[in-house]
N, C-alpha and C. Protein backbone atom coordinates (compact mmCIF):
# COMPACT_ATOMS: atom_id res chain seq x y z
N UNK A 1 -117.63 -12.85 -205.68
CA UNK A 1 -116.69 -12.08 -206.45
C UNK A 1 -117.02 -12.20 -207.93
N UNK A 2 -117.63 -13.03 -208.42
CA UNK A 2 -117.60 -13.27 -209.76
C UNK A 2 -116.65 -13.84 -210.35
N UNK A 3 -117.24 -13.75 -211.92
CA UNK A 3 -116.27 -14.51 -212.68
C UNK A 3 -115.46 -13.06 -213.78
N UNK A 4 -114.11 -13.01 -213.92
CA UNK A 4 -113.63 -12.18 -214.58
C UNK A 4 -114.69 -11.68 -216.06
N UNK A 5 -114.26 -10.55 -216.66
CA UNK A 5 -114.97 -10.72 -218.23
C UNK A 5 -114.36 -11.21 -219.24
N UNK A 6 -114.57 -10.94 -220.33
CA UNK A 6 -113.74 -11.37 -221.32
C UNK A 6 -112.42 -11.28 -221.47
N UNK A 7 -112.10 -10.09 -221.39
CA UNK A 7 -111.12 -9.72 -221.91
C UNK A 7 -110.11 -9.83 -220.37
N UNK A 8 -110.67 -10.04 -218.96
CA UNK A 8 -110.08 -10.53 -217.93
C UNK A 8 -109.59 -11.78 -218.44
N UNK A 9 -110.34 -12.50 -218.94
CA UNK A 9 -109.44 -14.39 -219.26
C UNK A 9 -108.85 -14.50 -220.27
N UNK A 10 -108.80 -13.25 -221.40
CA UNK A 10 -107.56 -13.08 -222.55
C UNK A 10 -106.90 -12.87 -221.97
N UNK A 11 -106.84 -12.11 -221.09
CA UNK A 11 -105.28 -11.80 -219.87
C UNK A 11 -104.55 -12.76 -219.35
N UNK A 12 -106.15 -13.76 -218.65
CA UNK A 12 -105.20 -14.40 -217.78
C UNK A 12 -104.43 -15.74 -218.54
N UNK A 13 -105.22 -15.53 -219.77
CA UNK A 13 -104.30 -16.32 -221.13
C UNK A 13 -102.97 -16.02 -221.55
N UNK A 14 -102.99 -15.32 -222.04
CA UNK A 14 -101.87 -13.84 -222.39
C UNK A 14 -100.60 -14.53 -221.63
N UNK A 15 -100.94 -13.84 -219.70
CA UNK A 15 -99.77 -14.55 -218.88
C UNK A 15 -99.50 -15.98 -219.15
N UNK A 16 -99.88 -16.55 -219.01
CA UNK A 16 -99.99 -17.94 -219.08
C UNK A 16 -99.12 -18.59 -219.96
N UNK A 17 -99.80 -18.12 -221.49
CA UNK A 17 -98.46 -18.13 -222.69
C UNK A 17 -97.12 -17.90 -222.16
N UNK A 18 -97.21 -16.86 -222.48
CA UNK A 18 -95.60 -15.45 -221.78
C UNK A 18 -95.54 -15.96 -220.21
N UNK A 19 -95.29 -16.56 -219.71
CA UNK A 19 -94.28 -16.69 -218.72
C UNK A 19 -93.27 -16.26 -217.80
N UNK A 20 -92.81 -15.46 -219.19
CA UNK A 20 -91.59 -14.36 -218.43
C UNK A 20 -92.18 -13.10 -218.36
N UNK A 21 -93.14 -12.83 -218.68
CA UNK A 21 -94.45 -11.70 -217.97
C UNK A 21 -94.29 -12.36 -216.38
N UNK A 22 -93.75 -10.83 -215.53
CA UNK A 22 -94.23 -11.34 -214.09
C UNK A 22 -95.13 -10.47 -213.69
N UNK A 23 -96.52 -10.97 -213.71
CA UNK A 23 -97.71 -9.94 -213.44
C UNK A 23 -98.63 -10.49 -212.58
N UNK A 24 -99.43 -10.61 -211.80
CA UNK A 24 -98.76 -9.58 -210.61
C UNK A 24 -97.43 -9.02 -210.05
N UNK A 25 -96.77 -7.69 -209.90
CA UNK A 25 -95.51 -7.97 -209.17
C UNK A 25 -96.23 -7.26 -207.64
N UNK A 26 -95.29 -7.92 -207.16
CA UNK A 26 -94.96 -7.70 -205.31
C UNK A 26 -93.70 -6.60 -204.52
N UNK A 27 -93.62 -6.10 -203.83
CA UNK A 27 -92.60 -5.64 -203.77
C UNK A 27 -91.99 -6.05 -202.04
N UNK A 28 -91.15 -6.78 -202.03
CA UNK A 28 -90.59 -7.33 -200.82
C UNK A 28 -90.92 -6.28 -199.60
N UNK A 29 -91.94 -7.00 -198.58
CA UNK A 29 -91.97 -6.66 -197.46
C UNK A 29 -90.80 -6.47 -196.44
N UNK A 30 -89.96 -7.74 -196.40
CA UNK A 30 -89.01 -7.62 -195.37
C UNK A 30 -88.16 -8.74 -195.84
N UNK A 31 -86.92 -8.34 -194.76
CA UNK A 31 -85.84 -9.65 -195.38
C UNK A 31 -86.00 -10.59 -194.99
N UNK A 32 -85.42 -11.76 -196.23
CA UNK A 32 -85.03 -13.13 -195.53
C UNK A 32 -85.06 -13.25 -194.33
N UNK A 33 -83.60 -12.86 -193.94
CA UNK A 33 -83.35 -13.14 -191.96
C UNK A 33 -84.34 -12.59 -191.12
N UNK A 34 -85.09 -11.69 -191.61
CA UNK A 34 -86.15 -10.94 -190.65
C UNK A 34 -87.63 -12.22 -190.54
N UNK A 35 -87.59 -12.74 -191.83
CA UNK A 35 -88.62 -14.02 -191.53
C UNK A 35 -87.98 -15.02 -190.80
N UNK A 36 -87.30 -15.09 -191.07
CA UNK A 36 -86.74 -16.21 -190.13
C UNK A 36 -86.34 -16.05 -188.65
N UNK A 37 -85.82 -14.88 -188.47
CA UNK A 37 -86.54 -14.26 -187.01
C UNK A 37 -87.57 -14.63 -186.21
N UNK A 38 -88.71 -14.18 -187.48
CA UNK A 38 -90.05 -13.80 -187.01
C UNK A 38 -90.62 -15.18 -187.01
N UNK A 39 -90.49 -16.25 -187.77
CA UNK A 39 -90.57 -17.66 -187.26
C UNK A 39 -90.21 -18.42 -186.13
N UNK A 40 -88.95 -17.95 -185.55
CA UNK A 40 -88.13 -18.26 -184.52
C UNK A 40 -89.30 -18.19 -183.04
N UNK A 41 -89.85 -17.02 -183.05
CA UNK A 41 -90.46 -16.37 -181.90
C UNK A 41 -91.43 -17.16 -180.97
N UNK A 42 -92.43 -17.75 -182.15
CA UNK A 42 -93.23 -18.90 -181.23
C UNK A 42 -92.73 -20.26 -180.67
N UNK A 43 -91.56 -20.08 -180.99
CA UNK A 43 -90.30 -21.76 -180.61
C UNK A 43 -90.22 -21.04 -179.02
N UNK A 44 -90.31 -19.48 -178.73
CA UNK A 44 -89.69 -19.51 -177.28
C UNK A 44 -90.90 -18.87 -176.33
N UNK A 45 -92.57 -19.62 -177.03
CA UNK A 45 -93.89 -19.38 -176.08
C UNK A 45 -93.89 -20.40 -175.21
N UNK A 46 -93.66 -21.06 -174.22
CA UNK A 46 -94.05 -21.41 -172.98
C UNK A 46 -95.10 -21.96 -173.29
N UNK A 47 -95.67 -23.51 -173.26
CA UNK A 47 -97.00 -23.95 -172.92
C UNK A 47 -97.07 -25.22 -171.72
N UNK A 48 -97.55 -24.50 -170.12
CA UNK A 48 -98.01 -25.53 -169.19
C UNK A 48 -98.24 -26.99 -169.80
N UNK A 49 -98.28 -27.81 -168.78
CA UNK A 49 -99.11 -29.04 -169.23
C UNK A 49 -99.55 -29.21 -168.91
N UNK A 50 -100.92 -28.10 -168.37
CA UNK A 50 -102.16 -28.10 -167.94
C UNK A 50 -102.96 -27.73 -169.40
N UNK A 51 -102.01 -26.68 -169.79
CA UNK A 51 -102.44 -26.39 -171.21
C UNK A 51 -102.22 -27.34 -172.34
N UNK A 52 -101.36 -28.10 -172.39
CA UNK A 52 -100.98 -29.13 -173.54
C UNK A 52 -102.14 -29.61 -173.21
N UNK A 53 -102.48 -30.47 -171.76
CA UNK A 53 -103.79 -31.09 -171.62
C UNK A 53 -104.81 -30.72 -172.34
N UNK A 54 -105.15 -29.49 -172.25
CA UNK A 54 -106.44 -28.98 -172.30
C UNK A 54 -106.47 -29.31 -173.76
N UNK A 55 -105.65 -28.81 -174.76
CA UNK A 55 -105.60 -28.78 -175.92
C UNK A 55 -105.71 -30.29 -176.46
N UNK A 56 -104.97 -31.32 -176.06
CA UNK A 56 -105.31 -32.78 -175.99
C UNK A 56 -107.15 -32.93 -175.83
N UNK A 57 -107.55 -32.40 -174.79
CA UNK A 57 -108.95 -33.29 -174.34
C UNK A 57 -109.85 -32.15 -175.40
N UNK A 58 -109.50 -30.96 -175.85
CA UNK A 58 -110.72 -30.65 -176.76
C UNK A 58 -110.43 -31.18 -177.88
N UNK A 59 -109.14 -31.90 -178.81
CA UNK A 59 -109.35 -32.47 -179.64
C UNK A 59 -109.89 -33.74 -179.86
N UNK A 60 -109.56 -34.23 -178.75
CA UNK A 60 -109.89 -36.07 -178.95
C UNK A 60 -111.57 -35.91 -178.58
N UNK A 61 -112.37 -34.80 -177.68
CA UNK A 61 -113.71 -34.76 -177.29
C UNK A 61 -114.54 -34.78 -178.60
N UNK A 62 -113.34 -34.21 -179.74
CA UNK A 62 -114.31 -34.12 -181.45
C UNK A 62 -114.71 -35.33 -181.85
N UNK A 63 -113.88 -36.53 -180.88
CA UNK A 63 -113.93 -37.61 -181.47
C UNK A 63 -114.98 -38.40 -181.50
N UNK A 64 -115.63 -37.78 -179.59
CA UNK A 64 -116.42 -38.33 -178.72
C UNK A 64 -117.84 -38.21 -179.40
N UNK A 65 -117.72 -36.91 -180.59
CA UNK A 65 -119.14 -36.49 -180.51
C UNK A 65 -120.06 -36.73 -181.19
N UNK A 66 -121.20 -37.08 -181.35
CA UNK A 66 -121.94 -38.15 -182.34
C UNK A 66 -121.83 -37.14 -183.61
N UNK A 67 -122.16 -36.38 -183.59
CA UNK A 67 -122.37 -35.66 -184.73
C UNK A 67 -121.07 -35.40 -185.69
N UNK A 68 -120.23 -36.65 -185.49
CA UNK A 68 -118.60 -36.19 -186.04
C UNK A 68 -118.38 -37.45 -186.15
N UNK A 69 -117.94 -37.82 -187.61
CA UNK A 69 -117.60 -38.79 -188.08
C UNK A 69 -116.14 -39.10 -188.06
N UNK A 70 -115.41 -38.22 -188.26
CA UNK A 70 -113.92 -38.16 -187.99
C UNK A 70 -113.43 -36.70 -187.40
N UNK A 71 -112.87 -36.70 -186.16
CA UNK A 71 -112.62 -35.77 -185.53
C UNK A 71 -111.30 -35.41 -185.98
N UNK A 72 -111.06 -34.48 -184.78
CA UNK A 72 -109.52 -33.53 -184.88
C UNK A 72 -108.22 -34.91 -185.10
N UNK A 73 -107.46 -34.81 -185.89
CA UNK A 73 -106.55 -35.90 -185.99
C UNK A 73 -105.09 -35.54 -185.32
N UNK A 74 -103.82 -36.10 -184.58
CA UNK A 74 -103.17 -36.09 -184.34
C UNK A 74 -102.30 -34.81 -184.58
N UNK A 75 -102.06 -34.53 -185.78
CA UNK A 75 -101.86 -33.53 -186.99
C UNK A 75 -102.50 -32.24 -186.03
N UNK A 76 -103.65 -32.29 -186.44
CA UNK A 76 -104.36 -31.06 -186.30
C UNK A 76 -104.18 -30.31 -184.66
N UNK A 77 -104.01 -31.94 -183.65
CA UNK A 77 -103.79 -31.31 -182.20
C UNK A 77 -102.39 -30.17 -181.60
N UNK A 78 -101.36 -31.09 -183.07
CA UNK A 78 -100.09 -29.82 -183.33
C UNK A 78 -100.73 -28.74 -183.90
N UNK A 79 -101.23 -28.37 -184.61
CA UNK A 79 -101.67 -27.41 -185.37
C UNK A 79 -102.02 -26.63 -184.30
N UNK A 80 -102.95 -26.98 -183.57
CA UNK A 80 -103.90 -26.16 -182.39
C UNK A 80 -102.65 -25.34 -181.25
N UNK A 81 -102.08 -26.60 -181.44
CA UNK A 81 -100.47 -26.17 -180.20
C UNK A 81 -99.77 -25.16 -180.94
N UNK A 82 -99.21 -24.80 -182.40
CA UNK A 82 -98.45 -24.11 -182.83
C UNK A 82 -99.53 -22.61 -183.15
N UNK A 83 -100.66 -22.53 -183.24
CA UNK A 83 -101.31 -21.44 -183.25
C UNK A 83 -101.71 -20.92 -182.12
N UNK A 84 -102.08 -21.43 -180.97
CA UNK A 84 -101.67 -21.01 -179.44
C UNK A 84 -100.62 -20.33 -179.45
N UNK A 85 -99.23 -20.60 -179.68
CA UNK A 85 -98.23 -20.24 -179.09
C UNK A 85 -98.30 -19.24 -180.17
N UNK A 86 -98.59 -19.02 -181.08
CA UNK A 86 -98.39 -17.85 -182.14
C UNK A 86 -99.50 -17.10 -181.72
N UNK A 87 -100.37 -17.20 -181.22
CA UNK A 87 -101.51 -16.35 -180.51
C UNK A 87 -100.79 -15.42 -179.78
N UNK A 88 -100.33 -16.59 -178.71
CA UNK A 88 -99.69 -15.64 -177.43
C UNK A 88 -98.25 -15.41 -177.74
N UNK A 89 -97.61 -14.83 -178.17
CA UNK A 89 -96.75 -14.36 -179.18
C UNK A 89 -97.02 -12.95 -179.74
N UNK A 90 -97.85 -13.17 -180.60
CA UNK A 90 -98.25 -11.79 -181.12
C UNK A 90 -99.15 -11.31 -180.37
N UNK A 91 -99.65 -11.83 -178.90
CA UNK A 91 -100.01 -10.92 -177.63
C UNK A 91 -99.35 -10.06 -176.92
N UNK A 92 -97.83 -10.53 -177.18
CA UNK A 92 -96.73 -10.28 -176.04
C UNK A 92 -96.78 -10.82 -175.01
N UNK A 93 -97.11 -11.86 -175.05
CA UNK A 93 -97.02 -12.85 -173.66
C UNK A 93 -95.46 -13.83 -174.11
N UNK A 94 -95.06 -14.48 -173.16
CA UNK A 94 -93.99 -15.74 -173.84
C UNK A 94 -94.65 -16.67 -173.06
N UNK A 95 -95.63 -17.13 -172.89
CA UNK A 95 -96.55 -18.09 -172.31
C UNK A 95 -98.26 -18.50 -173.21
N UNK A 96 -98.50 -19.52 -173.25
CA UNK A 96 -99.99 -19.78 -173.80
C UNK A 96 -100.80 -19.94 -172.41
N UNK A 97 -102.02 -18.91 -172.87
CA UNK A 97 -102.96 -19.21 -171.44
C UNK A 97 -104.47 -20.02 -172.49
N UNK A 98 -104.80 -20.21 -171.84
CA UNK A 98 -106.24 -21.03 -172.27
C UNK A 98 -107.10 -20.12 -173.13
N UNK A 99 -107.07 -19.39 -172.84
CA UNK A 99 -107.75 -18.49 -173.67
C UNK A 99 -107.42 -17.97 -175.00
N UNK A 100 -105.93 -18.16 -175.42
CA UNK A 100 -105.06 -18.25 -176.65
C UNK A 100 -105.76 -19.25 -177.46
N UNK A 101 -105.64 -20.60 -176.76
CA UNK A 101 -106.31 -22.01 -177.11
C UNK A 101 -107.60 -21.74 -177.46
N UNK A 102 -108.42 -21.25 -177.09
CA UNK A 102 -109.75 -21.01 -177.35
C UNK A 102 -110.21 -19.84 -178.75
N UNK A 103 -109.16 -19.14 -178.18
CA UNK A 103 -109.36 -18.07 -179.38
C UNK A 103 -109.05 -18.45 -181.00
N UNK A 104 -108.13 -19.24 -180.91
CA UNK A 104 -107.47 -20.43 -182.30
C UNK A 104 -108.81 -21.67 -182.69
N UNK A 105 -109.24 -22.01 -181.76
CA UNK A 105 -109.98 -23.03 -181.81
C UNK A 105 -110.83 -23.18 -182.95
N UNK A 106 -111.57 -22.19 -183.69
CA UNK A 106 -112.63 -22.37 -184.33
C UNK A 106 -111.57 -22.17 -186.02
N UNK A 107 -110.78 -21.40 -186.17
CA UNK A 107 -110.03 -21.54 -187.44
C UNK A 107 -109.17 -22.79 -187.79
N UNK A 108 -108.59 -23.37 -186.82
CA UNK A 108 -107.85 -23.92 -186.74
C UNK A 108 -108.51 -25.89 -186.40
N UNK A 109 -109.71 -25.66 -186.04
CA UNK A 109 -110.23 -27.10 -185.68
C UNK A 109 -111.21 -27.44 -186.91
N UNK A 110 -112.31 -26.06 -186.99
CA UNK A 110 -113.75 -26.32 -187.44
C UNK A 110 -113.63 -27.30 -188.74
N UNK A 111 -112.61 -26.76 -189.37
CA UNK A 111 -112.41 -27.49 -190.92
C UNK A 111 -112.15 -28.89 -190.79
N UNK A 112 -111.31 -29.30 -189.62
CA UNK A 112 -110.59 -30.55 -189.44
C UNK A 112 -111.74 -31.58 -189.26
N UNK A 113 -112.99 -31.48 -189.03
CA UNK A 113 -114.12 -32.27 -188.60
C UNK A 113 -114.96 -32.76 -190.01
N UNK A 114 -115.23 -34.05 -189.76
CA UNK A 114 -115.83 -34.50 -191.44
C UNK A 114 -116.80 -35.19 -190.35
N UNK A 115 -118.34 -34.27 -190.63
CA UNK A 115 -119.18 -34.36 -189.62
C UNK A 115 -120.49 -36.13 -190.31
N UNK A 116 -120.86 -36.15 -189.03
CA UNK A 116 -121.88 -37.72 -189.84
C UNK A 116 -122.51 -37.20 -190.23
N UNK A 117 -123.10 -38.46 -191.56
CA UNK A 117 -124.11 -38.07 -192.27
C UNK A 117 -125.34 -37.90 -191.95
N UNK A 118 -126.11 -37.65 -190.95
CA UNK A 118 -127.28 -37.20 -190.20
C UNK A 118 -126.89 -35.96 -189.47
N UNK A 119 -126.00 -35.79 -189.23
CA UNK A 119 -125.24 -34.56 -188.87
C UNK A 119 -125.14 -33.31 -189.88
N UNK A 120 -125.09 -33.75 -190.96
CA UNK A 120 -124.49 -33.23 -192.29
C UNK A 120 -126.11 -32.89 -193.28
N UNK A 121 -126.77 -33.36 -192.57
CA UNK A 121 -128.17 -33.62 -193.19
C UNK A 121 -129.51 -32.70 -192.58
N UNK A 122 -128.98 -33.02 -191.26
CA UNK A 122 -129.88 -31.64 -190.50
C UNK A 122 -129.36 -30.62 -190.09
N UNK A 123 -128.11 -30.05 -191.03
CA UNK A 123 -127.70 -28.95 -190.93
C UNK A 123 -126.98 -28.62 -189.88
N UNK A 124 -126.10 -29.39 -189.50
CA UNK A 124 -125.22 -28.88 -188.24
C UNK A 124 -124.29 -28.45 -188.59
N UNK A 125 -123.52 -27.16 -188.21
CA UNK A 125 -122.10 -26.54 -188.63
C UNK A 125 -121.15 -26.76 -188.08
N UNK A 126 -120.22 -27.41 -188.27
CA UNK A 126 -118.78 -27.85 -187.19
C UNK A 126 -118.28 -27.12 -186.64
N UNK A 127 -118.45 -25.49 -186.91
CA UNK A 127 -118.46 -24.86 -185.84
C UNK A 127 -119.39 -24.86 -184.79
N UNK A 128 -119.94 -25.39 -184.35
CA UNK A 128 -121.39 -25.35 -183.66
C UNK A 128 -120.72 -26.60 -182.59
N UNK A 129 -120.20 -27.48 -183.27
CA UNK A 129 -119.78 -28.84 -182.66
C UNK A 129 -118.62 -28.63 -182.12
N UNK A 130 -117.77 -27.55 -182.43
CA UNK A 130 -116.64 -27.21 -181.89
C UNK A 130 -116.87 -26.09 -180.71
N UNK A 131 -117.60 -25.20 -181.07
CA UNK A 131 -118.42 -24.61 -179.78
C UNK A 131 -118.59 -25.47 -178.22
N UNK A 132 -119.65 -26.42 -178.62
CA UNK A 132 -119.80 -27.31 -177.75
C UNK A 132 -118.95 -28.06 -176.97
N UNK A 133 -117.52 -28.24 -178.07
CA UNK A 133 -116.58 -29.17 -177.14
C UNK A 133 -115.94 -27.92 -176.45
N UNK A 134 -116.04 -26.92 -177.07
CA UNK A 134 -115.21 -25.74 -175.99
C UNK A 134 -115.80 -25.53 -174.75
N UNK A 135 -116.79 -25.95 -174.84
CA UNK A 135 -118.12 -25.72 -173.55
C UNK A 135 -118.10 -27.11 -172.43
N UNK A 136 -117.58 -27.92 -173.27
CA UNK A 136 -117.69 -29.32 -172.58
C UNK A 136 -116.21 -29.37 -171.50
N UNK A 137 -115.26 -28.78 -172.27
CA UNK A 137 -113.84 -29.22 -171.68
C UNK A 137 -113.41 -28.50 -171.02
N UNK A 138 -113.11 -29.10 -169.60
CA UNK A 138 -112.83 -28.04 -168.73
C UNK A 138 -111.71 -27.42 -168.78
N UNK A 139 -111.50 -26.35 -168.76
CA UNK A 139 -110.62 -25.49 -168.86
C UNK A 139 -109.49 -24.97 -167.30
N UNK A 140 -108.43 -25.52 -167.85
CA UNK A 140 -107.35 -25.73 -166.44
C UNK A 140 -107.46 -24.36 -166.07
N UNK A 141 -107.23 -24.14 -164.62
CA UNK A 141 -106.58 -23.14 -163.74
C UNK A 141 -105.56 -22.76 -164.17
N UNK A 142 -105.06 -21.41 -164.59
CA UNK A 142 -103.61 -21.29 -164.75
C UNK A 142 -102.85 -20.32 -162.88
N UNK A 143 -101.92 -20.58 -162.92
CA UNK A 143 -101.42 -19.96 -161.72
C UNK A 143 -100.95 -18.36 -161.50
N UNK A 144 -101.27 -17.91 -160.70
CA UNK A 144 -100.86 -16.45 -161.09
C UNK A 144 -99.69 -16.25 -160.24
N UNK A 145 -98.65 -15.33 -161.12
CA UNK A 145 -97.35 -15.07 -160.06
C UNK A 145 -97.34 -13.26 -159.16
């Protein structure tokens, strides 16, 4: 993107001073209660505990893997669980299937990995390592009704 020009960083001076300049303005998408709605929604996705599993064994497998100095942390295995269910959510499902889990996986994990330093050295991408644990962990049966 670059760097602004001149007279871009007198601006972004300008605001800065002045304060009560509101520049950028925004113009309200939707209401209050309508976010809070729309927050509400993934509280009523359904996740098996075949699926909690699954989501458990691909985080702690980051842990397993040489090329990963500090894996997915406790933290992050919620993280994985609350973007599942917001996956399948804005699918129209009220259930997480494995494939929700998988589809979250690489935004939601890749960053969380602080890979070893021989790892980090011959160029390995933590997405690459997160690939692999998706490949490694078996992925539950879900039941069909």
């Amino acid at each position: 993107m670059g760097y602004p020009g001149r007279g871009g960083e007198l601006q972004l001076l300008k605001r800065r001073a002045n304060r009560h300049e509101q520049a950028p303005t925004v113009e309200r998408a939707t209401e209050n209660a309508d976010v809070t709605d729309l927050q509400a929604v993934p509280e009523t996705v359904t996740v098996d505990d075949k699926v909690r599993g699954y989501i458990v064994d691909l985080s702690r497998e980051t842990r397993t893997d040489p090329r990963v100095e500090v894996g997915v942390s406790p933290r992050g295995v919620q993280r994985l669980f609350e973007a599942a269910r917001a996956h399948a959510a804005l699918s129209g499902r009220e259930y997480v299937a494995p494939d929700d889990v998988k589809r979250v996986a690489h935004p939601v994990l890749d960053h969380r990995l602080v890979l070893a330093t021989e790892a980090s050295v011959n160029g390995v991408e933590k997405g690459a390592v997160v690939a692999d644990v998706l490949d490694r962990v078996e992925v539950p049966a879900m039941a069909t009704n």
